[in-house]
Protein backbone atom coordinates (compact mmCIF):
# COMPACT_ATOMS: atom_id res chain seq x y z
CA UNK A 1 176.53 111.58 102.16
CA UNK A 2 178.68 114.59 102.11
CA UNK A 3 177.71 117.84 103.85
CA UNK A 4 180.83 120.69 103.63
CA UNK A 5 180.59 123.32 106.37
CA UNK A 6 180.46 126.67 104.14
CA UNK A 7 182.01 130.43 104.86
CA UNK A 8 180.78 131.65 108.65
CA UNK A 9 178.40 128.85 109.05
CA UNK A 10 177.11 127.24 112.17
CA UNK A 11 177.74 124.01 112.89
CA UNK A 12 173.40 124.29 113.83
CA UNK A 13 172.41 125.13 110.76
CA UNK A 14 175.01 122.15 109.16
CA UNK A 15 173.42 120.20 111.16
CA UNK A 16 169.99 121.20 110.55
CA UNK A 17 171.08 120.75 106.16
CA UNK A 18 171.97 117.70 106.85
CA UNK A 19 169.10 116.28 108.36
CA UNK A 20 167.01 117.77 105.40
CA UNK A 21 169.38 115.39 103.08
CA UNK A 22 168.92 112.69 105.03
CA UNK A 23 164.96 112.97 104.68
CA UNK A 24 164.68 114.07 101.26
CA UNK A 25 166.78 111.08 100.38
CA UNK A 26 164.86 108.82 102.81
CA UNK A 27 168.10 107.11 103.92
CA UNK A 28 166.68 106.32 107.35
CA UNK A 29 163.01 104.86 106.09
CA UNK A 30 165.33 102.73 103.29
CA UNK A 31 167.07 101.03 106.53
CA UNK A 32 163.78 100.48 108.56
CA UNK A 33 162.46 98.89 105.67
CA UNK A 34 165.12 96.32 105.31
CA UNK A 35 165.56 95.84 108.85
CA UNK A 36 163.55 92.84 108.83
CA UNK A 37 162.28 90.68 105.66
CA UNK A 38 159.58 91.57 103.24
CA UNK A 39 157.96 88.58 101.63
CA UNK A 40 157.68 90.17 97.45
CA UNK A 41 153.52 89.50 97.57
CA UNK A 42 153.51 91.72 100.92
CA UNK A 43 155.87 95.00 98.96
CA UNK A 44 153.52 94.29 96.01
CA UNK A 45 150.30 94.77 98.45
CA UNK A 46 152.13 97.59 99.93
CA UNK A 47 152.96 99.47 96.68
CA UNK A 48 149.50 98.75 95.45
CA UNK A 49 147.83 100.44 98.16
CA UNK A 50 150.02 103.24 98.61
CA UNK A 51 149.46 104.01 94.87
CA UNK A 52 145.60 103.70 95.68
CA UNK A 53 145.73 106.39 98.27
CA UNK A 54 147.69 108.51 95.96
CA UNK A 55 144.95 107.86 93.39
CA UNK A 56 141.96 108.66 96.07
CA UNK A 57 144.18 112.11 97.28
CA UNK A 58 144.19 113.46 93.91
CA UNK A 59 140.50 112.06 93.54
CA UNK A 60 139.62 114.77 96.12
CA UNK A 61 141.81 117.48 95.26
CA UNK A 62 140.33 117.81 92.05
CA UNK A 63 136.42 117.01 93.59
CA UNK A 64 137.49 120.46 96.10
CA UNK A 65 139.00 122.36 93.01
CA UNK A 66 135.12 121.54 91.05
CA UNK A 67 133.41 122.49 93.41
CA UNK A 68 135.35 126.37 94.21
């Protein structure tokens, strides 16, 4: 990943750019994920439930929205 330092910047707010790269690419939760092994049925759970609470989130967002 390449951050350039541009015209009468701080080297603060370079820093502070590239940490927002770094977590909107989510470089660092890609490495603690394969920093130890995964059996495939225990990503599949994973995924499964993560798209569940995505499902229930949206579930509520649109019970509030009804009810206003």
């Amino acid at each position: 990943m390449l951050v350039k330092l541009r015209k009468n910047e701080s080297v603060e707010n370079l820093i502070k750019r590239f940490i927002r790269k770094v977590k909107k690419e989510k470089i660092i939760e890609k490495i603690l994920d394969k920093k130890f092994y995964k059996k495939p049925s225990e990503v599949r759970r994973e995924k499964h439930f993560r798209r569940l609470a995505v499902i229930e989130k949206i579930k509520r967002k649109e019970r509030q929205q009804s009810r206003e």
